[in-house]
PDB file of N, CA and C in Angstrom:
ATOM      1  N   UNK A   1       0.179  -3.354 -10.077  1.00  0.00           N
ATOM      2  CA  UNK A   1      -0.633  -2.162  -9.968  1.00  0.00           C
ATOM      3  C   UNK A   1      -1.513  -2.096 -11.208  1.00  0.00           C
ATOM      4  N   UNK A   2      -2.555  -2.030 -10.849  1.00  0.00           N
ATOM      5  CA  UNK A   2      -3.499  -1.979 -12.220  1.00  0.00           C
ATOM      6  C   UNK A   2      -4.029  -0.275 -12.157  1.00  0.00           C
ATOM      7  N   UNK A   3      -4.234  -0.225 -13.861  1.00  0.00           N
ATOM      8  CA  UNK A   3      -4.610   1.570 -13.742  1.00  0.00           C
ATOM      9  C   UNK A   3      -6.558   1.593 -14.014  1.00  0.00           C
ATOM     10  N   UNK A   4      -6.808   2.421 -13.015  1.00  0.00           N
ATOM     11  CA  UNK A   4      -7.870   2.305 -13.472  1.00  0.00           C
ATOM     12  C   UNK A   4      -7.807   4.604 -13.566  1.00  0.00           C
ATOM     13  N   UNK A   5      -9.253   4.758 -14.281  1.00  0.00           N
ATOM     14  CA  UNK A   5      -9.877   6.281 -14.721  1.00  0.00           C
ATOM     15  C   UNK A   5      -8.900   7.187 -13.724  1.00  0.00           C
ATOM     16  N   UNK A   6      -7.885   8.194 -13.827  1.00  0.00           N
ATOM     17  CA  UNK A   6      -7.465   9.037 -12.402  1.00  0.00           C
ATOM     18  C   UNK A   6      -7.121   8.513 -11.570  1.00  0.00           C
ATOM     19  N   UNK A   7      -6.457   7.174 -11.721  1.00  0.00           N
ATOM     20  CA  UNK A   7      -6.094   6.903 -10.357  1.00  0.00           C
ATOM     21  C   UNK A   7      -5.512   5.570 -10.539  1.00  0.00           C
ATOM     22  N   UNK A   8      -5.006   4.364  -9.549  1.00  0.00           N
ATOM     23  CA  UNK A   8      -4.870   3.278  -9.529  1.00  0.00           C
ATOM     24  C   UNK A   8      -4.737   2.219  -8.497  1.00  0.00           C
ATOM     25  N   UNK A   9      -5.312   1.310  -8.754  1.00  0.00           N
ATOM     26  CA  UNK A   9      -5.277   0.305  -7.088  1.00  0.00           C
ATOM     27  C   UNK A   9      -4.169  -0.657  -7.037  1.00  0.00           C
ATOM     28  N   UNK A  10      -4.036  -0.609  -5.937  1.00  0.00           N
ATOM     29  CA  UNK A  10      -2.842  -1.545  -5.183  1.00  0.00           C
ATOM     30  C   UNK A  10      -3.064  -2.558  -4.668  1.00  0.00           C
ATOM     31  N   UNK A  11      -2.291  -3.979  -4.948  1.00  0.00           N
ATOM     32  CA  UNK A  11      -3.072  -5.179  -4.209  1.00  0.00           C
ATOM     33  C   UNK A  11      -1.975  -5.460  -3.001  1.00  0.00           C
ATOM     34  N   UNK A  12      -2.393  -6.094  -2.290  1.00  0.00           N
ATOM     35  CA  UNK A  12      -2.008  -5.908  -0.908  1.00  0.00           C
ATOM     36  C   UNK A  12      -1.997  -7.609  -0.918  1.00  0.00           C
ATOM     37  N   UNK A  13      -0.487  -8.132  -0.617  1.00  0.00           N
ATOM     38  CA  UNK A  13      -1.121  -9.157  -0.145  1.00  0.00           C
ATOM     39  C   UNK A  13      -0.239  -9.554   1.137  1.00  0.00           C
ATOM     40  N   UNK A  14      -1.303 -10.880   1.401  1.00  0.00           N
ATOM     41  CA  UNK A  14      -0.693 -11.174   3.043  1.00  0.00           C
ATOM     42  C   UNK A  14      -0.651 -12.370   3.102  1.00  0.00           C
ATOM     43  N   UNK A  15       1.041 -12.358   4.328  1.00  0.00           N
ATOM     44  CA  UNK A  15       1.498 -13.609   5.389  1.00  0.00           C
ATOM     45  C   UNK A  15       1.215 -13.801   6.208  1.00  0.00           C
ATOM     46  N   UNK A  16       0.934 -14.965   6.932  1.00  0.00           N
ATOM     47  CA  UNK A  16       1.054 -15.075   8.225  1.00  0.00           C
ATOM     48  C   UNK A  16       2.494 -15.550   9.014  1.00  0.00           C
ATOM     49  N   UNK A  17       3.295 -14.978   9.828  1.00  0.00           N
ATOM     50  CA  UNK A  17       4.612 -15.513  10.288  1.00  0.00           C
ATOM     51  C   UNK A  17       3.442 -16.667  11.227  1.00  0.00           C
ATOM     52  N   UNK A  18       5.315 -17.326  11.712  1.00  0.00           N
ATOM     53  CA  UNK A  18       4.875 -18.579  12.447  1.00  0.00           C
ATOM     54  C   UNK A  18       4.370 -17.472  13.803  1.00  0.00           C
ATOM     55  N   UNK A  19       4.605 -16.844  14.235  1.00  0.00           N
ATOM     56  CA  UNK A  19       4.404 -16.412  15.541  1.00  0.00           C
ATOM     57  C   UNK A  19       3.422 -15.652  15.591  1.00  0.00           C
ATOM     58  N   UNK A  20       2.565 -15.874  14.726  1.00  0.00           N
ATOM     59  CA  UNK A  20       1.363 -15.086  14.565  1.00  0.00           C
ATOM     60  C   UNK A  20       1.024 -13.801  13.978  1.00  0.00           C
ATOM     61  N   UNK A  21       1.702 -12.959  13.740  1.00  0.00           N
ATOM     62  CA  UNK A  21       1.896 -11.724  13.376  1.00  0.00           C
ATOM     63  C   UNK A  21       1.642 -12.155  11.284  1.00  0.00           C
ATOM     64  N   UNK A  22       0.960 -10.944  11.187  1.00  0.00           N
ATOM     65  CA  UNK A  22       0.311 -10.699   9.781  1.00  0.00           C
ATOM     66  C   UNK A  22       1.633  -9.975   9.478  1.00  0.00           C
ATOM     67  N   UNK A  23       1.716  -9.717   8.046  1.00  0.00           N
ATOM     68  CA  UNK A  23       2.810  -8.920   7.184  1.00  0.00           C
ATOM     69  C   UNK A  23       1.875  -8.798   6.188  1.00  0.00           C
ATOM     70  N   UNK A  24       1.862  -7.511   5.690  1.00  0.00           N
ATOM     71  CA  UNK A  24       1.098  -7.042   4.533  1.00  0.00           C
ATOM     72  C   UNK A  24       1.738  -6.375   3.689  1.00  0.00           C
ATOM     73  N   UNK A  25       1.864  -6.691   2.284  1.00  0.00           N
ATOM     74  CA  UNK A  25       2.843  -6.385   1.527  1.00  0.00           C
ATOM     75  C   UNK A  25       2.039  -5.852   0.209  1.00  0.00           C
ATOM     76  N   UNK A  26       2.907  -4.737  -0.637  1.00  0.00           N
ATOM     77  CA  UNK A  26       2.059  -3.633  -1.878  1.00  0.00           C
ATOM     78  C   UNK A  26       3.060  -3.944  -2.812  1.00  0.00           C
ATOM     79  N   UNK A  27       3.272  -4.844  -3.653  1.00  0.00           N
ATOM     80  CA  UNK A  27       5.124  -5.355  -4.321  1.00  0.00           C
ATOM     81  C   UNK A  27       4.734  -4.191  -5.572  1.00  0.00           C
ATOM     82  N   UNK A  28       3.953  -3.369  -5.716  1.00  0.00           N
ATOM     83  CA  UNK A  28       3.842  -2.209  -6.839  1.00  0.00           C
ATOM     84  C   UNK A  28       4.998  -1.016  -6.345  1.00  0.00           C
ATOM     85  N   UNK A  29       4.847  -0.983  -5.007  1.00  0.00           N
ATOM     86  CA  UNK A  29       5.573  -0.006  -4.088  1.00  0.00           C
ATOM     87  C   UNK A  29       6.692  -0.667  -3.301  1.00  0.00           C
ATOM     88  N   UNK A  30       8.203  -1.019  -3.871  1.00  0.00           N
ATOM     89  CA  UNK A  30       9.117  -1.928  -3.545  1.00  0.00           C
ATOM     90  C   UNK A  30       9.203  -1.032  -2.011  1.00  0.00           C
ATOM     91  N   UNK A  31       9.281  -1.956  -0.989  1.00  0.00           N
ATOM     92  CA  UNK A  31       9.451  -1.378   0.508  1.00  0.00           C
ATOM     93  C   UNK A  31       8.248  -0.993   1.193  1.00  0.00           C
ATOM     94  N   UNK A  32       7.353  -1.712   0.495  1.00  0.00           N
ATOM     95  CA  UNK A  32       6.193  -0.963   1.079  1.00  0.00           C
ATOM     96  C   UNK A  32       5.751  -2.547   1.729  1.00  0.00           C
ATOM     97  N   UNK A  33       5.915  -2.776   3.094  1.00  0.00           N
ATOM     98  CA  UNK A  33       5.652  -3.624   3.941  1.00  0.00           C
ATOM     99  C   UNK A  33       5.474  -3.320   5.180  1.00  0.00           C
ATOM    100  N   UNK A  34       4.399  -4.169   6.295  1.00  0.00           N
ATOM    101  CA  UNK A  34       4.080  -3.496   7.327  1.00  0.00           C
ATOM    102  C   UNK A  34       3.677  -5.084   8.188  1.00  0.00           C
ATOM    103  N   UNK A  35       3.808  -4.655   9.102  1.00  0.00           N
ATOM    104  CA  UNK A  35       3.418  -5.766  10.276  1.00  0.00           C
ATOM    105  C   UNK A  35       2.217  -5.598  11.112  1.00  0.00           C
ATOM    106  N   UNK A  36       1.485  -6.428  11.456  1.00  0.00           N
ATOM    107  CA  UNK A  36       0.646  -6.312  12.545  1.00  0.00           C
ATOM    108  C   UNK A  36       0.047  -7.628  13.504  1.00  0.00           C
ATOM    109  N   UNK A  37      -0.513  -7.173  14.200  1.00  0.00           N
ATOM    110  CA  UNK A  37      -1.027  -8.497  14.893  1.00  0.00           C
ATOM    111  C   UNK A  37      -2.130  -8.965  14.714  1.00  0.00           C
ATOM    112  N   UNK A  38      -3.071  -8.536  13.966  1.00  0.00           N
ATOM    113  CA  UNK A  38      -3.907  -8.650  13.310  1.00  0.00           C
ATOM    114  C   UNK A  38      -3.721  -8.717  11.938  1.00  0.00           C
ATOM    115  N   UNK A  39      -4.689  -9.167  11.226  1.00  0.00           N
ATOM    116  CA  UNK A  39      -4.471  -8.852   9.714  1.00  0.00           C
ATOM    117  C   UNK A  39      -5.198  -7.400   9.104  1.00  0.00           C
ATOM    118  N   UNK A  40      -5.911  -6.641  10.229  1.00  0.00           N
ATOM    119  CA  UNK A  40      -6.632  -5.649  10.078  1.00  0.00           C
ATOM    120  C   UNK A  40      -5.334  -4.346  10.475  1.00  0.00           C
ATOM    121  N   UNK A  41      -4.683  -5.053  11.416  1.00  0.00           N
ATOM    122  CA  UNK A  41      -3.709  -4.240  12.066  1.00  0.00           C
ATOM    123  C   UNK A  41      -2.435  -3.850  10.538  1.00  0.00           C
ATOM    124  N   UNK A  42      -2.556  -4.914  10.458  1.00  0.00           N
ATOM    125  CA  UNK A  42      -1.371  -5.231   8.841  1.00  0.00           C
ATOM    126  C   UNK A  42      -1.770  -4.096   8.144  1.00  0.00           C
ATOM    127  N   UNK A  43      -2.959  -4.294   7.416  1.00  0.00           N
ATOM    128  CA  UNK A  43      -3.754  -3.472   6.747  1.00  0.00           C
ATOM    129  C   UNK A  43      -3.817  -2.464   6.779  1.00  0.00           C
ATOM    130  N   UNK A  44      -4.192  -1.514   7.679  1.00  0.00           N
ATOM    131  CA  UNK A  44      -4.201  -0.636   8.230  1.00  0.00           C
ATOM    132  C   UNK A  44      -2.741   0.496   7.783  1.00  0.00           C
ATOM    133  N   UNK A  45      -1.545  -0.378   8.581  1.00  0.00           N
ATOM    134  CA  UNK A  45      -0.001  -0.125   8.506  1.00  0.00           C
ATOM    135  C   UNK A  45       0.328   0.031   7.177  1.00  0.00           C
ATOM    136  N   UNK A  46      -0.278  -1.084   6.002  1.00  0.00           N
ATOM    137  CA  UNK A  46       0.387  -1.065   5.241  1.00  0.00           C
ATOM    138  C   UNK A  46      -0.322   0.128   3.864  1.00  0.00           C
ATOM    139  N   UNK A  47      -1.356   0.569   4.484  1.00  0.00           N
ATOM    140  CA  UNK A  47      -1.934   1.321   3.822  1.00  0.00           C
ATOM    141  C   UNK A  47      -1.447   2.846   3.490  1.00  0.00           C
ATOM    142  N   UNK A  48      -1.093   2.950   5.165  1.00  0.00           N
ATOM    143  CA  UNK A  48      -0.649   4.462   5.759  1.00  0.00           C
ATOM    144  C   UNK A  48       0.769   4.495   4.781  1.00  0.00           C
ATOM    145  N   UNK A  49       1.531   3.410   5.138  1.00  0.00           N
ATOM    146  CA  UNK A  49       2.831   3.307   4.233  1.00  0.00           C
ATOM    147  C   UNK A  49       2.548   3.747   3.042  1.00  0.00           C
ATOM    148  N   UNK A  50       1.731   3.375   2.433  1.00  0.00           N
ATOM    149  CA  UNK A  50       1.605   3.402   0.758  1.00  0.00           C
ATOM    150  C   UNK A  50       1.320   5.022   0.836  1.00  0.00           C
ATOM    151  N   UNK A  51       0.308   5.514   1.343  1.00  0.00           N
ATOM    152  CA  UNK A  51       0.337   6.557   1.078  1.00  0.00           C
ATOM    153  C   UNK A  51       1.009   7.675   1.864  1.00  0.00           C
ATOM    154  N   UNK A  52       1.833   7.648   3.065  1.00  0.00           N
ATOM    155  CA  UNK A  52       2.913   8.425   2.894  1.00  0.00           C
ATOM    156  C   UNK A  52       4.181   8.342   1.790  1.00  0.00           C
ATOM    157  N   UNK A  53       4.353   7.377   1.230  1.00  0.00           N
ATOM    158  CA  UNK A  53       5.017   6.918  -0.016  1.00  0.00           C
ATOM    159  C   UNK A  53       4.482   8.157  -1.324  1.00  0.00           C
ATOM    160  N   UNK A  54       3.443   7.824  -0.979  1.00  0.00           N
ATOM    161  CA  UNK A  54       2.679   8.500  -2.697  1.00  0.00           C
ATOM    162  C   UNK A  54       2.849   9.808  -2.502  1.00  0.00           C
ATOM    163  N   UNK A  55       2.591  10.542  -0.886  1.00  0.00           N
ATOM    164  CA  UNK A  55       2.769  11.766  -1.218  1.00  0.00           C
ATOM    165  C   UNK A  55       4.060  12.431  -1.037  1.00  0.00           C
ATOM    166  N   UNK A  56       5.042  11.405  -0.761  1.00  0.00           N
ATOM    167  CA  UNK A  56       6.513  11.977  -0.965  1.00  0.00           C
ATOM    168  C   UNK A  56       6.757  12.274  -2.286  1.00  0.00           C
ATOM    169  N   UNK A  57       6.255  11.153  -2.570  1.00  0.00           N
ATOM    170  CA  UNK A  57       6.551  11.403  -3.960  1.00  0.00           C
ATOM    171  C   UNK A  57       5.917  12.306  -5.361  1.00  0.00           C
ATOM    172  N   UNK A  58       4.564  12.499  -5.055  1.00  0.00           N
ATOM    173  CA  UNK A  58       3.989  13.689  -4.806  1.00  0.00           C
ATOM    174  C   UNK A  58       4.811  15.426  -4.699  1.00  0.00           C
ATOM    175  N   UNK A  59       5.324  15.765  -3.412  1.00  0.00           N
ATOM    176  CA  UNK A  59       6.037  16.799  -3.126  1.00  0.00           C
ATOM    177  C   UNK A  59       7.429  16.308  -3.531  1.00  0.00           C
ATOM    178  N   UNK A  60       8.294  15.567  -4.163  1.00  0.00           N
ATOM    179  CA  UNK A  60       9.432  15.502  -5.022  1.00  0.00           C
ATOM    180  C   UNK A  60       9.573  15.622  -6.394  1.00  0.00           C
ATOM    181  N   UNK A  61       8.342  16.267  -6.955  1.00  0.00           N
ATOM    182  CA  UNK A  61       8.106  15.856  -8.254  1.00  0.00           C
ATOM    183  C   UNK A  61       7.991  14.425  -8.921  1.00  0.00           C
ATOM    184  N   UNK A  62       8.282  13.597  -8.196  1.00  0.00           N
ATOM    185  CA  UNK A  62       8.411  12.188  -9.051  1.00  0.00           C
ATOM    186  C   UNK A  62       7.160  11.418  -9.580  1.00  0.00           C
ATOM    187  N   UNK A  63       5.452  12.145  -9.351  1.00  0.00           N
ATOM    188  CA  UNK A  63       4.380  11.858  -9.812  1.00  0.00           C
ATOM    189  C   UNK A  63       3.792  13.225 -10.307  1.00  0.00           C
ATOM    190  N   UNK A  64       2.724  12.658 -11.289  1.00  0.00           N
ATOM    191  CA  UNK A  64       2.274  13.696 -12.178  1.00  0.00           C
ATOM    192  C   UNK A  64       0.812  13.838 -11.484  1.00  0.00           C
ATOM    193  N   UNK A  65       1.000  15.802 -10.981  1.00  0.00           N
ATOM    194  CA  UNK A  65      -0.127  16.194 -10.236  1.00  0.00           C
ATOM    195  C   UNK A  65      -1.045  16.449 -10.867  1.00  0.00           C
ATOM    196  N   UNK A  66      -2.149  16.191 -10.073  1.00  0.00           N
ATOM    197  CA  UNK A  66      -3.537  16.439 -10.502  1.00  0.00           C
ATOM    198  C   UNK A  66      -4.524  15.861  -9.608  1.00  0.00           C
ATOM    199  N   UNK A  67      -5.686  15.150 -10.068  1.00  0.00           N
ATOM    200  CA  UNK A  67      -6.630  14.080  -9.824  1.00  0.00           C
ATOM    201  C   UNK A  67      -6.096  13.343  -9.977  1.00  0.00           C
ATOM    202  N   UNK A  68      -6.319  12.190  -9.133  1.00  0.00           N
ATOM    203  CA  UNK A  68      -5.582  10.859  -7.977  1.00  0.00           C
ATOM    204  C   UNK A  68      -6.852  10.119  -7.142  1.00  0.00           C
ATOM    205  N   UNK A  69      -7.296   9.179  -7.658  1.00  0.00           N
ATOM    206  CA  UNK A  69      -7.885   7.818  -7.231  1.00  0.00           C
ATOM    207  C   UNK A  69      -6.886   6.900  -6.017  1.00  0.00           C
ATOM    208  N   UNK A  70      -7.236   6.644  -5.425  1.00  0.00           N
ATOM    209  CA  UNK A  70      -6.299   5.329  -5.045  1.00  0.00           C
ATOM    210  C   UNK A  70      -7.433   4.494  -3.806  1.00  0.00           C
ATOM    211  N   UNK A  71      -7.309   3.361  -4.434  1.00  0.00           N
ATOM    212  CA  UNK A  71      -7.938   2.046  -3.431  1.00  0.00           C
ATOM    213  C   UNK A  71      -7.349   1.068  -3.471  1.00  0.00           C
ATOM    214  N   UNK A  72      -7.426   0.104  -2.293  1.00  0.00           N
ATOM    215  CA  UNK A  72      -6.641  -1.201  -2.048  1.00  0.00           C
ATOM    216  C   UNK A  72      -7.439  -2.567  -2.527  1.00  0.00           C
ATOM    217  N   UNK A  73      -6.616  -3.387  -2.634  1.00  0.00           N
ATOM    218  CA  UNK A  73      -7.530  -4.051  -3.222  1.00  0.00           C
ATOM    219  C   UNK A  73      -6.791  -5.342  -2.343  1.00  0.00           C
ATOM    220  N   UNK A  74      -7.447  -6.120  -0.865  1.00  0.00           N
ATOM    221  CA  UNK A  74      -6.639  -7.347  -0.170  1.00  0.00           C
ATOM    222  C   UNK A  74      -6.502  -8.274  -1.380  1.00  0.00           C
ATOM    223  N   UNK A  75      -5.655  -9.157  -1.520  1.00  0.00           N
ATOM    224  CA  UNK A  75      -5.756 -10.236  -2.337  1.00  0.00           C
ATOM    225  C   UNK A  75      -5.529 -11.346  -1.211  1.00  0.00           C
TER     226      UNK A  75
END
């Protein structure tokens, strides 16, 4: 996870299984993995993940509120 001004980006990276199916993975956010059949589909999944993640954590206190950046970055 790199920090950038208010915020910070997440790199995303991706598999291909043998059976075709994409896996898109955020290793900043342990569990944060998603499948698709596409690699857009991956993407997509693994995005939503990240940020229902952020705002749990968010409403648990476990991040410091305020102004919040966040972009993906495929690798």
């Amino acid at each position: 996870m790199r920090k950038v001004p208010n915020g910070f980006s997440l790199s995303i990276a991706y598999m291909r299984e043998e059976d075709g199916r994409w896996l898109a993975d955020i290793a900043a956010l342990p569990g944060v993995t998603a499948y698709g059949r596409s690699k857009k589909q991956a993407t997509a999944a693994v995005q939503a993940l990240a940020l229902r993640l952020i705002a749990d954590r968010l409403e648990h206190g476990e991040a410091v509120p305020g102004p919040m950046s966040v972009s993906f970055i495929a690798a």
